[in-house]
Protein backbone atom coordinates (compact mmCIF):
# COMPACT_ATOMS: atom_id res chain seq x y z
CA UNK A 1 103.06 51.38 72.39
CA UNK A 2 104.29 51.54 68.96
CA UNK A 3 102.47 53.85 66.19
CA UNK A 4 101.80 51.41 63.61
CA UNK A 5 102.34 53.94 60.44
CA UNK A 6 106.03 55.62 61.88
CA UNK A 7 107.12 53.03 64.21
CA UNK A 8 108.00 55.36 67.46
CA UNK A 9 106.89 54.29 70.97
CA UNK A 10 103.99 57.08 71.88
CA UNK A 11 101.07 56.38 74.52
CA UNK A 12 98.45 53.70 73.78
CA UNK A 13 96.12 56.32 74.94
CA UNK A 14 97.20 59.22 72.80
CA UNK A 15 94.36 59.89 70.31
CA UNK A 16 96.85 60.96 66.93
CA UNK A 17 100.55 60.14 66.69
CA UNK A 18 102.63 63.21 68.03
CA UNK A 19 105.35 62.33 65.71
CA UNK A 20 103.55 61.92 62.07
CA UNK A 21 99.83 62.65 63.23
CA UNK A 22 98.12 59.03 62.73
CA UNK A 23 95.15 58.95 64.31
CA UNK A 24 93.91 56.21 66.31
CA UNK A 25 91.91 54.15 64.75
CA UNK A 26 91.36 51.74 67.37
CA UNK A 27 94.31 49.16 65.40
CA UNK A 28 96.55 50.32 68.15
CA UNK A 29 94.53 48.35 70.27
CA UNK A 30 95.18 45.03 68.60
CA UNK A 31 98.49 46.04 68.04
CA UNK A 32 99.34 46.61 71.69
CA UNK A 33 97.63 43.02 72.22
CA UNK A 34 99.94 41.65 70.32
CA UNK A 35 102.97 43.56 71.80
CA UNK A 36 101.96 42.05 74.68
CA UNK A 37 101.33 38.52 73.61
CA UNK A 38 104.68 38.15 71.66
CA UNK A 39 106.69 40.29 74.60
CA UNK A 40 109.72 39.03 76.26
CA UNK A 41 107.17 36.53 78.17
CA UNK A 42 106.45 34.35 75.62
CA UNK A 43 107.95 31.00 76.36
CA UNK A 44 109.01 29.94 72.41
CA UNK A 45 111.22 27.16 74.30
CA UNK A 46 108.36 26.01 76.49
CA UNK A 47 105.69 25.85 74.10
CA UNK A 48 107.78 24.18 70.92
CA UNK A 49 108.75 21.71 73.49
CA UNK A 50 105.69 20.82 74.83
CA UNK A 51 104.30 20.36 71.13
CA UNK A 52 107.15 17.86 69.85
CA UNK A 53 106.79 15.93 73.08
CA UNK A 54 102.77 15.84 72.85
CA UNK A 55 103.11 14.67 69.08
CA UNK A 56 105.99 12.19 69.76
CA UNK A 57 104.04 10.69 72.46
CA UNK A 58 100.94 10.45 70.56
CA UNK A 59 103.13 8.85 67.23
CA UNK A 60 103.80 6.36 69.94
CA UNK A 61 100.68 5.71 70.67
CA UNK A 62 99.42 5.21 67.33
CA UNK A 63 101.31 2.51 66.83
CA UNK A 64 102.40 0.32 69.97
CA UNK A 65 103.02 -2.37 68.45
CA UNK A 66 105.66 -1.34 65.85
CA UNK A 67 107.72 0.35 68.75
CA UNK A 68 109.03 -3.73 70.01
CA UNK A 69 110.35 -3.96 65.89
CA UNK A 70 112.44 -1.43 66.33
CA UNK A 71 116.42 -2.42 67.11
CA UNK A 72 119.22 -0.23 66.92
CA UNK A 73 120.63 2.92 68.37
CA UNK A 74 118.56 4.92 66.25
CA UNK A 75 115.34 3.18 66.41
CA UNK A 76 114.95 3.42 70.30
CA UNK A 77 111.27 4.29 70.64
CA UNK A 78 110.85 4.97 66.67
CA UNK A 79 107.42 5.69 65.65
CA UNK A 80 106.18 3.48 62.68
CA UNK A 81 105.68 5.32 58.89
CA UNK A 82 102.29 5.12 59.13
CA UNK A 83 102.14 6.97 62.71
CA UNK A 84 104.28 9.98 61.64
CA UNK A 85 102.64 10.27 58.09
CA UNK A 86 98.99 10.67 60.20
CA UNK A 87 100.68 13.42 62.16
CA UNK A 88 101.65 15.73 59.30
CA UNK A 89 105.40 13.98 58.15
CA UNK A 90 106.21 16.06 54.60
CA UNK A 91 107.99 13.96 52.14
CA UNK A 92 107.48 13.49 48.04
CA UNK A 93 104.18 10.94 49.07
CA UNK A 94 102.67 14.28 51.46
CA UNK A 95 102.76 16.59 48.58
CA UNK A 96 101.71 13.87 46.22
CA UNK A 97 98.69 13.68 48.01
CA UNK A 98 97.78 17.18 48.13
CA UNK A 99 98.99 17.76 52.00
CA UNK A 100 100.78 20.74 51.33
CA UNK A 101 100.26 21.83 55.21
CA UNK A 102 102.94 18.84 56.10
CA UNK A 103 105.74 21.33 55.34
CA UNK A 104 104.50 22.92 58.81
CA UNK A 105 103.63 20.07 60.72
CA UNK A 106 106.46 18.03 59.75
CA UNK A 107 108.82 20.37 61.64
CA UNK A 108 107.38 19.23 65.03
CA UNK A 109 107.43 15.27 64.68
CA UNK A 110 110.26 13.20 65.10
CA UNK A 111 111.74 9.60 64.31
CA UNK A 112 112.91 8.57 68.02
CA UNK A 113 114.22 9.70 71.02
CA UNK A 114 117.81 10.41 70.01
CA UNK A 115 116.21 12.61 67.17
CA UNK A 116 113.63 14.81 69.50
CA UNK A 117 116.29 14.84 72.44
CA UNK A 118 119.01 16.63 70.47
CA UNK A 119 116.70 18.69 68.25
CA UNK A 120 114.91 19.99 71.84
CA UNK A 121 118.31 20.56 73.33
CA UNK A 122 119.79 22.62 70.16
CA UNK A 123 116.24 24.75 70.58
CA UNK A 124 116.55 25.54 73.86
CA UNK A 125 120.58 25.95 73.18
CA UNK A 126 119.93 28.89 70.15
CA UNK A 127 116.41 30.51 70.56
CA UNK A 128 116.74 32.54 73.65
CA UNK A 129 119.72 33.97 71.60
CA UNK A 130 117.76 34.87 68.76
CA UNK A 131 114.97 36.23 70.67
CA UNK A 132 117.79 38.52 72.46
CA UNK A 133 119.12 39.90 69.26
CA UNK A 134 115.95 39.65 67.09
CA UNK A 135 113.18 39.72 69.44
CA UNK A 136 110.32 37.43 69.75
CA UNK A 137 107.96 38.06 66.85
CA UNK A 138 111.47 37.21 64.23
CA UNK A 139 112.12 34.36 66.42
CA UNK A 140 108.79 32.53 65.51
CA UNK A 141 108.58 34.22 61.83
CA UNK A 142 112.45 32.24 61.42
CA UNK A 143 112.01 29.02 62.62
CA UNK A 144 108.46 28.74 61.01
CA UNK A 145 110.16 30.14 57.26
CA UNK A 146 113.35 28.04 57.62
CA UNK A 147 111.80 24.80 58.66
CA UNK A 148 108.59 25.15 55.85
CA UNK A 149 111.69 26.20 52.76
CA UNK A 150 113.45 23.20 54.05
CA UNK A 151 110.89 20.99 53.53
CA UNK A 152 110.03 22.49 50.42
CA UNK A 153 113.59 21.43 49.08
CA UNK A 154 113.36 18.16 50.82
CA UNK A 155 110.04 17.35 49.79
CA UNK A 156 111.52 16.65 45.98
CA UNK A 157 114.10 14.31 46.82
CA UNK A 158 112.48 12.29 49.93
CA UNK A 159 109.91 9.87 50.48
CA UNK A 160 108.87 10.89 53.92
CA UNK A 161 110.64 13.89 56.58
CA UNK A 162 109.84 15.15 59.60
CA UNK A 163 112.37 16.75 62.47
CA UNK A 164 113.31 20.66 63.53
CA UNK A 165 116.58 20.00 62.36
CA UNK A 166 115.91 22.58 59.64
CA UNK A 167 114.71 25.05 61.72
CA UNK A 168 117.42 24.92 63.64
CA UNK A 169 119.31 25.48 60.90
CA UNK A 170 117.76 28.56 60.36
CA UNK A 171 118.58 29.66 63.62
CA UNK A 172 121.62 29.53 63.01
CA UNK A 173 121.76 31.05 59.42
CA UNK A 174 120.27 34.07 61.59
CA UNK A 175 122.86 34.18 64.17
CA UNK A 176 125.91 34.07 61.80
CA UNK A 177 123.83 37.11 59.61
CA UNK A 178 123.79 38.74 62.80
CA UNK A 179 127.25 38.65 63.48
CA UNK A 180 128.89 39.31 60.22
CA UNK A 181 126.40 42.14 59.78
CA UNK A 182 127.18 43.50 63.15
CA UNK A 183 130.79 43.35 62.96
CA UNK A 184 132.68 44.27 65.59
CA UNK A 185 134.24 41.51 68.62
CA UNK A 186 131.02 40.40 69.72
CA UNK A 187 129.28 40.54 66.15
CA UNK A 188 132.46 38.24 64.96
CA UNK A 189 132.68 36.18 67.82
CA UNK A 190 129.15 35.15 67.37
CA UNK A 191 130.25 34.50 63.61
CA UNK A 192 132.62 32.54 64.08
CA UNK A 193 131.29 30.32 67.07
CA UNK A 194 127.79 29.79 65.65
CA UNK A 195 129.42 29.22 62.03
CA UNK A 196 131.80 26.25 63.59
CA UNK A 197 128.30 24.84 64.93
CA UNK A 198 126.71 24.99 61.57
CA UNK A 199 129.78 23.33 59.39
CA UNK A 200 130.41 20.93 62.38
CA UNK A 201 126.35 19.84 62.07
CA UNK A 202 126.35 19.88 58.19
CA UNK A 203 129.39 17.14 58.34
CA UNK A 204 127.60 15.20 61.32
CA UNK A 205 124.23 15.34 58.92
CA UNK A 206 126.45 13.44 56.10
CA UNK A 207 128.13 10.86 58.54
CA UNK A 208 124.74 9.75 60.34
CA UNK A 209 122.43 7.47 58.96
CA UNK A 210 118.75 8.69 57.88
CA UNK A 211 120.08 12.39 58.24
CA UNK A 212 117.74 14.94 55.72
CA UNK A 213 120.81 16.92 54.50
CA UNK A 214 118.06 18.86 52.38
CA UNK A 215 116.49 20.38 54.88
CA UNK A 216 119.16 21.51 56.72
CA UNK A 217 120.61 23.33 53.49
CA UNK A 218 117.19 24.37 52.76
CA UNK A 219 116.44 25.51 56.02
CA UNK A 220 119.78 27.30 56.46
CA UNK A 221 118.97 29.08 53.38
CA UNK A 222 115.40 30.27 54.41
CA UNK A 223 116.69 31.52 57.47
CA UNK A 224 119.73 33.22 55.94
CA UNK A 225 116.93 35.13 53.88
CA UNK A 226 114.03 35.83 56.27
CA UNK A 227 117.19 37.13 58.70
CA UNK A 228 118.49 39.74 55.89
CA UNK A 229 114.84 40.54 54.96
CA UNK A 230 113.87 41.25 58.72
CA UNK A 231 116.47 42.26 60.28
CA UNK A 232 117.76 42.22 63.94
CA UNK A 233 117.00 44.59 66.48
CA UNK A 234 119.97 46.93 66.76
CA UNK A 235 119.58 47.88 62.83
CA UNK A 236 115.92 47.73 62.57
CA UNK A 237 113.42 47.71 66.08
CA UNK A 238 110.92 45.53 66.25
CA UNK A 239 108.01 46.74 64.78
CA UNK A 240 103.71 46.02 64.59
CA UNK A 241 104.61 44.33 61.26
CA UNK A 242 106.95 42.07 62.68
CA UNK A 243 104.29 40.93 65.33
CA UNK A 244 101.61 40.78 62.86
CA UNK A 245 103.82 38.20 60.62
CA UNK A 246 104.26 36.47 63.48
CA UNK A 247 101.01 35.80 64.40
CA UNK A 248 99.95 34.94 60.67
CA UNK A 249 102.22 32.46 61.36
CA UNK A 250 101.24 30.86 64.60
CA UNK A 251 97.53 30.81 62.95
CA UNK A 252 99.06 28.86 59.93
CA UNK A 253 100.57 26.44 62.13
CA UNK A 254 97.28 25.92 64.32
CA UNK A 255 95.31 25.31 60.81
CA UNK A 256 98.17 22.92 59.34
CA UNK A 257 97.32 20.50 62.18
CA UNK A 258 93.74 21.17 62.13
CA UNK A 259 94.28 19.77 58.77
CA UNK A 260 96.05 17.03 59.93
CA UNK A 261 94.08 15.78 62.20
CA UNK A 262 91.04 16.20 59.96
CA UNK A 263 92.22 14.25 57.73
CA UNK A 264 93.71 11.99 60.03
CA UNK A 265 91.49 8.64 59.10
CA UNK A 266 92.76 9.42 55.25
CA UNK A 267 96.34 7.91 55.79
CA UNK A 268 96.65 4.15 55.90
C-alpha cells in the first residue's frame, strides 16, 4: 500500500513506515480500502452510464404526457421542464430557490435522446484515457469539479441546465494539460488531437440550438485547473489524498440527490 504521510508503496502489514517511520495507526487500513475501491476496476464508464440512463428514464416517466408535444429533431423523447427541474436541473430558478446541490445533479440529466446519446458516447470516448494518464481517483475528482464550475458560470446567465457536456469539457481541458505538459510526440500528439476536439465542439456548441456554451467554457476551465492542481501520474503518482478527494466527492454526489429527491414534491 501507500504510506499516507511520504507517499511510497511499503506493506499494508508493516507496523511503521521504513522510509520516514509513520507508524500505523490503523488509517492505512481505510486507505488501502480505498486503493482498492477506486483501483483500475472501477467501472467510471459503467456506473455514469447507468445513472444518466436511470434518471433519463425516470424524467420520462414523470411526465408521459408531455413526451407526444414534443416535435423536432431535438425534442425526440424530451423530458418536460418540470420533470428535469424535480431531478436536480441547475439553472438561475435552482439557485434562486436555494438548491445549490443542482450544480451536481444537473450534470447527470439530459434534454433528449440526441443529448444523452452523444454526451454517453464522448464519456466512454475520453475517460478510459484520463483514467490511463491520471488514474481513477483524478478521473472522478475532474469530471465532478468541471461539470459543478460549469454550472456555477451557467447558473447566472440560464434559466434552467442540465447535460455532461461540461464535464466533458473538462476531460478534455485535462487531456490537452497533459499533453502540453508532457511534451514530447505522444504528449503533443495528444495536444493537438484532443485540442481539435475541443475547438471543433466549442464551434458545434454555437451552431446548435439550446447548446449551454457556459458550461462548456466553464467546465473547460475547471478542468484545466483541477488538472494543473492534481496532476497526472507520470509527474505526480497517485496518492491517499487523491483517493480521499475522490471519495468526498462520490459522497457529495450521493447527498445532492438525496436532496433532490427529498425535496422532490417541492417543484411544481
Amino acid at each position: 500500500m501507500i504510506c499516507p504521510a511520504c507517499g511510497k508503496l511499503i506493506s499494508a502489514d508493516a507496523p511503521s513506515c521504513v522510509y520516514c517511520g509513520r507508524k500505523n495507526t490503523g488509517i492505512w487500513s481505510a486507505i488501502s480500502i480505498s486503493e482498492r475501491m477506486l483501483g483500475p476496476y472501477f467501472r467510471f464508464n459503467e456506473i455514469v452510464t447507468i445513472i444518466c440512463i436511470v434518471l433519463y428514464i425516470l424524467s420520462l416517466a414523470l411526465d408521459p404526457a408531455e413526451i407526444a408535444t414534443r416535435v423536432g429533431l431535438f425534442s425526440v423523447l424530451a423530458p418536460s421542464v418540470v420533470a428535469v427541474a424535480k431531478l436536480g436541473a441547475a439553472g438561475q430558478w435552482a439557485i434562486a430557490n436555494g438548491r445549490v446541490w443542482t450544480y451536481i445533479t444537473a450534470i447527470y440529466l439530459h434534454g433528449n435522446l440526441l443529448h444523452i446519446f452523444f454526451n454517453l458516447w464522448w464519456i466512454r470516448q475520453i475517460a478510459p484515457v484520463v483514467k490511463e494518464l491520471y488514474g481513477t481517483s483524478r478521473l472522478i475528482s475532474i469530471f465532478t469539479i468541471s461539470g459543478a464550475i460549469g454550472f456555477v458560470l451557467s447558473s447566472r446567465f440560464t434559466i434552467l441546465t442540465i447535460g455532461a457536456s461540461g464535464a466533458i469539457f473538462g476531460l478534455l481541458a485535462a487531456l490537452i494539460y497533459y499533453g502540453k505538459s508532457r511534451g514530447g510526440t505522444f504528449g503533443t500528439n495528444i495536444y493537438l488531437q484532443v485540442g481539435k476536439w475541443a475547438i471543433i465542439l466549442f464551434v458545434f456548441g454555437f451552431i446548435m440550438p439550446r447548446v449551454d456554451n457556459w458550461a462548456h467554457a466553464g467546465g473547460f476551465l475547471g478542468g484545466l485547473v483541477s488538472a494543473m492542481i492534481l496532476g497526472y501520474n507520470e509527474k505526480i503518482p497517485e496518492k491517499s489524498s487523491h483517493r480521499i478527494l475522490a471519495i468526498i466527492f462520490i459522497g457529495v454526489t450521493i447527498v445532492a440527490f438525496l436532496l433532490t429527491f427529498l425535496t422532490i414534491g417541492q417543484v411544481k
